[in-house]
C-alpha atoms as a PDB file:
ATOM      1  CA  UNK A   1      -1.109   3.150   3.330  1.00  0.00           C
ATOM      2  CA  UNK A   2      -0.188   0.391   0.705  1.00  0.00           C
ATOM      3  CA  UNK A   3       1.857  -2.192   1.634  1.00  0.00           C
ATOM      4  CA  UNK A   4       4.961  -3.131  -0.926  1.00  0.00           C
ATOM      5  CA  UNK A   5       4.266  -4.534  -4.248  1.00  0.00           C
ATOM      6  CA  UNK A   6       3.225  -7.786  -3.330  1.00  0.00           C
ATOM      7  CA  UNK A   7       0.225  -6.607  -1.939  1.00  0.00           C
ATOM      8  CA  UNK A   8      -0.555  -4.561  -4.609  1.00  0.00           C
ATOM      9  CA  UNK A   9      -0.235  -7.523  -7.184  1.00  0.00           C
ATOM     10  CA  UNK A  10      -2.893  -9.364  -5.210  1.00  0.00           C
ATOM     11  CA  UNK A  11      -5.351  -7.046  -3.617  1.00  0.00           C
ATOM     12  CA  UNK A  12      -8.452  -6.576  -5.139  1.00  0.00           C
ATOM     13  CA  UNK A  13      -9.842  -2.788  -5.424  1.00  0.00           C
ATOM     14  CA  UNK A  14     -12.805  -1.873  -3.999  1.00  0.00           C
ATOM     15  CA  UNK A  15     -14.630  -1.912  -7.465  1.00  0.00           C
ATOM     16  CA  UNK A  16     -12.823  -4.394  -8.980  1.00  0.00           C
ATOM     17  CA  UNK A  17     -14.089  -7.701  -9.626  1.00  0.00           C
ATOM     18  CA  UNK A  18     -11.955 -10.471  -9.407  1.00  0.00           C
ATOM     19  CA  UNK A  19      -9.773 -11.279 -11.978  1.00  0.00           C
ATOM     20  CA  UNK A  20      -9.936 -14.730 -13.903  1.00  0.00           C
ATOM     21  CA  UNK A  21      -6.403 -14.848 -14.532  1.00  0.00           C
ATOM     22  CA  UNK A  22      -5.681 -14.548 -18.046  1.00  0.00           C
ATOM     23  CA  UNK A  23      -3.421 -12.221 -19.210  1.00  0.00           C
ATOM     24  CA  UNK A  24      -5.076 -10.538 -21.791  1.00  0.00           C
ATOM     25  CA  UNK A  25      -5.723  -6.665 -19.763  1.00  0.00           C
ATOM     26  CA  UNK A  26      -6.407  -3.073 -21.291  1.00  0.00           C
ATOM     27  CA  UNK A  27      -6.610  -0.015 -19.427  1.00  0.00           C
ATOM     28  CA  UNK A  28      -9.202   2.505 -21.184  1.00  0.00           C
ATOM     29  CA  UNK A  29      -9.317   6.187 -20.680  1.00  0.00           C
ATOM     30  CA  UNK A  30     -12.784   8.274 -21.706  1.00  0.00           C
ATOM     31  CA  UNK A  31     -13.505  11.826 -21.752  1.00  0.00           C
ATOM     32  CA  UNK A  32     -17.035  12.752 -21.724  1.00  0.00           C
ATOM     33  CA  UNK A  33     -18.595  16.253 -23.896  1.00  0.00           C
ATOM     34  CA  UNK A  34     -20.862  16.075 -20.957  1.00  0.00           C
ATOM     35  CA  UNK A  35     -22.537  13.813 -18.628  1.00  0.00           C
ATOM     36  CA  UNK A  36     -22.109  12.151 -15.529  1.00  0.00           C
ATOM     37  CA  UNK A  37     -18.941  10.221 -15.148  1.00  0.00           C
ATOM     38  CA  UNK A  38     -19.944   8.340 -11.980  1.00  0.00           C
ATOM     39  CA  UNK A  39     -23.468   7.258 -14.097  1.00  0.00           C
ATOM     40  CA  UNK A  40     -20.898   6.146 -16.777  1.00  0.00           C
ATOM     41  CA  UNK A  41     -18.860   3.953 -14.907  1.00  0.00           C
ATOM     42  CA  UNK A  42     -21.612   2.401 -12.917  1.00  0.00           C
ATOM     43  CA  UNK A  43     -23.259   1.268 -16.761  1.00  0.00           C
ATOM     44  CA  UNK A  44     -19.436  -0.058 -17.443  1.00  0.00           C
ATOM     45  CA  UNK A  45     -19.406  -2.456 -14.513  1.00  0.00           C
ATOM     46  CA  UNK A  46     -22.023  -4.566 -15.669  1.00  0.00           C
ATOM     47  CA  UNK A  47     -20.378  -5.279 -19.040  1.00  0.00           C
ATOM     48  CA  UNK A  48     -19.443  -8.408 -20.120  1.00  0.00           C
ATOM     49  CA  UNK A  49     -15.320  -8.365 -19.240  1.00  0.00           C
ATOM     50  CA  UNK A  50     -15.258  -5.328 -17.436  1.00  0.00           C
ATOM     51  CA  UNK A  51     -13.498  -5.809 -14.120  1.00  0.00           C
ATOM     52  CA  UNK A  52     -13.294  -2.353 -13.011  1.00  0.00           C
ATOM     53  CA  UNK A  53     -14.906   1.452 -14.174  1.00  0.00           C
ATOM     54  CA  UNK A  54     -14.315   4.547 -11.760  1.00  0.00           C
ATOM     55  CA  UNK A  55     -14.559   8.288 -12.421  1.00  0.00           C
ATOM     56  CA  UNK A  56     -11.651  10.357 -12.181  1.00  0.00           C
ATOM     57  CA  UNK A  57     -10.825  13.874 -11.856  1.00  0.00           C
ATOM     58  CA  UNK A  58      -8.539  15.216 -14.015  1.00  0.00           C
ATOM     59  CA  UNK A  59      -8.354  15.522 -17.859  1.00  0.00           C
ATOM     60  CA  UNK A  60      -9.763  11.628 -18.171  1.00  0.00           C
ATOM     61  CA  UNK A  61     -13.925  11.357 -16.798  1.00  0.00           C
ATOM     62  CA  UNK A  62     -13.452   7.835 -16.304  1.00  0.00           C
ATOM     63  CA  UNK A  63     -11.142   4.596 -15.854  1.00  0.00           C
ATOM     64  CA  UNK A  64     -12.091   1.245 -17.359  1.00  0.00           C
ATOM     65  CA  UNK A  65      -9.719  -1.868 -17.141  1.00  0.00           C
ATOM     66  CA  UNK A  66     -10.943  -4.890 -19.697  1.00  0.00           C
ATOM     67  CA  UNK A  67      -9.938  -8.165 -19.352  1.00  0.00           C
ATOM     68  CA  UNK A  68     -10.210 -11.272 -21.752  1.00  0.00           C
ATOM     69  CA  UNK A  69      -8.824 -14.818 -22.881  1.00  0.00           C
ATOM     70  CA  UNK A  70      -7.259 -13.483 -25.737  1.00  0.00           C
ATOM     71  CA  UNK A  71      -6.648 -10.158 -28.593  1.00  0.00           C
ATOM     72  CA  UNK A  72     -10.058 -10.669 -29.908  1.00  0.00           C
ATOM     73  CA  UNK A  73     -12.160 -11.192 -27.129  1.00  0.00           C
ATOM     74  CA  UNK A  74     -11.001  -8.308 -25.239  1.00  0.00           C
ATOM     75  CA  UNK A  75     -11.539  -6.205 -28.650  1.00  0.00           C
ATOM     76  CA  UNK A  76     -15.017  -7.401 -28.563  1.00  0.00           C
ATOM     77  CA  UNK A  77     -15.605  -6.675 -24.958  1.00  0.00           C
ATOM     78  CA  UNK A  78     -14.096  -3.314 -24.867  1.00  0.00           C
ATOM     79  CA  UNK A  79     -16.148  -2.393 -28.259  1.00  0.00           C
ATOM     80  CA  UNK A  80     -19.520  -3.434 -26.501  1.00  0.00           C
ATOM     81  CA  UNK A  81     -18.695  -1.517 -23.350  1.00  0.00           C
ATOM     82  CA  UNK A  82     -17.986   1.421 -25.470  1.00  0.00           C
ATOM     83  CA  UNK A  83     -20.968   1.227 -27.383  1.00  0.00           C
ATOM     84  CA  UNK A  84     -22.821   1.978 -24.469  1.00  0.00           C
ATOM     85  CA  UNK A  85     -20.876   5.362 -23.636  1.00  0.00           C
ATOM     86  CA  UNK A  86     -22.689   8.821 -24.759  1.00  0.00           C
ATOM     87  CA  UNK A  87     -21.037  12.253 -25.115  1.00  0.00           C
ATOM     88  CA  UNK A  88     -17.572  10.249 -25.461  1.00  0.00           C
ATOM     89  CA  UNK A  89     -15.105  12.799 -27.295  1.00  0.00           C
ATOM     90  CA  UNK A  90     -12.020  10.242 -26.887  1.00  0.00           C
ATOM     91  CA  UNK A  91     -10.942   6.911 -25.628  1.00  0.00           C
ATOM     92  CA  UNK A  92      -7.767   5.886 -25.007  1.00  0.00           C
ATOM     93  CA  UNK A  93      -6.681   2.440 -25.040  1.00  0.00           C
ATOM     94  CA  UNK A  94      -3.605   1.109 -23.405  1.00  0.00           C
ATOM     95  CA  UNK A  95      -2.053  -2.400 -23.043  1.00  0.00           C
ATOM     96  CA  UNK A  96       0.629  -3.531 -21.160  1.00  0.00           C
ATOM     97  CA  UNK A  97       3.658  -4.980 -22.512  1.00  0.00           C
ATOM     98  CA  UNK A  98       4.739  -8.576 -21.396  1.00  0.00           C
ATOM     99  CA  UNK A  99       7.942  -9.940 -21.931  1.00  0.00           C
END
């Protein structure tokens, strides 16, 4: 079971690699025509900014969470990464808001 959100802020996933705290973060969705999503994510891993890829069940094949110094970079890395992906039929990009 998790602990409260403290631990959550600072515990690093099993896949996840360690963050190098900046604060520039996307969280990218991909649906597949076909393939294998665990294949997939394992390519995603080794990108360059790429601290985390995992398949998923559900309507989404796989999770991908991008981090960089800054807009552009992260752009950049999440293009590459993508480039990589065949059979995609959609990605999904999502940032979080900070205040």
């Amino acid at each position: 079971m998790w602990g409260g959100a403290s631990t959550l802020s600072t515990a690093t996933l099993p896949n996840e690699k360690k963050s190098t705290n900046t604060s520039t973060r996307a969280y990218v969705l991909l649906r597949l025509a076909k393939g294998d999503p665990q294949r997939v994510a394992q390519v995603l891993r080794h990108k360059p900014g790429v601290l985390m890829a995992d398949p998923l069940e559900g309507p989404h094949d796989v999770i991908m969470v991008v981090e960089a110094q800054g807009k552009q970079e992260l752009a950049d890395f999440t293009v590459n990464a993508l480039s990589s992906v065949e059979n995609m039929l959609e990605n999904v990009r999502l940032m979080p808001i900070h205040s």
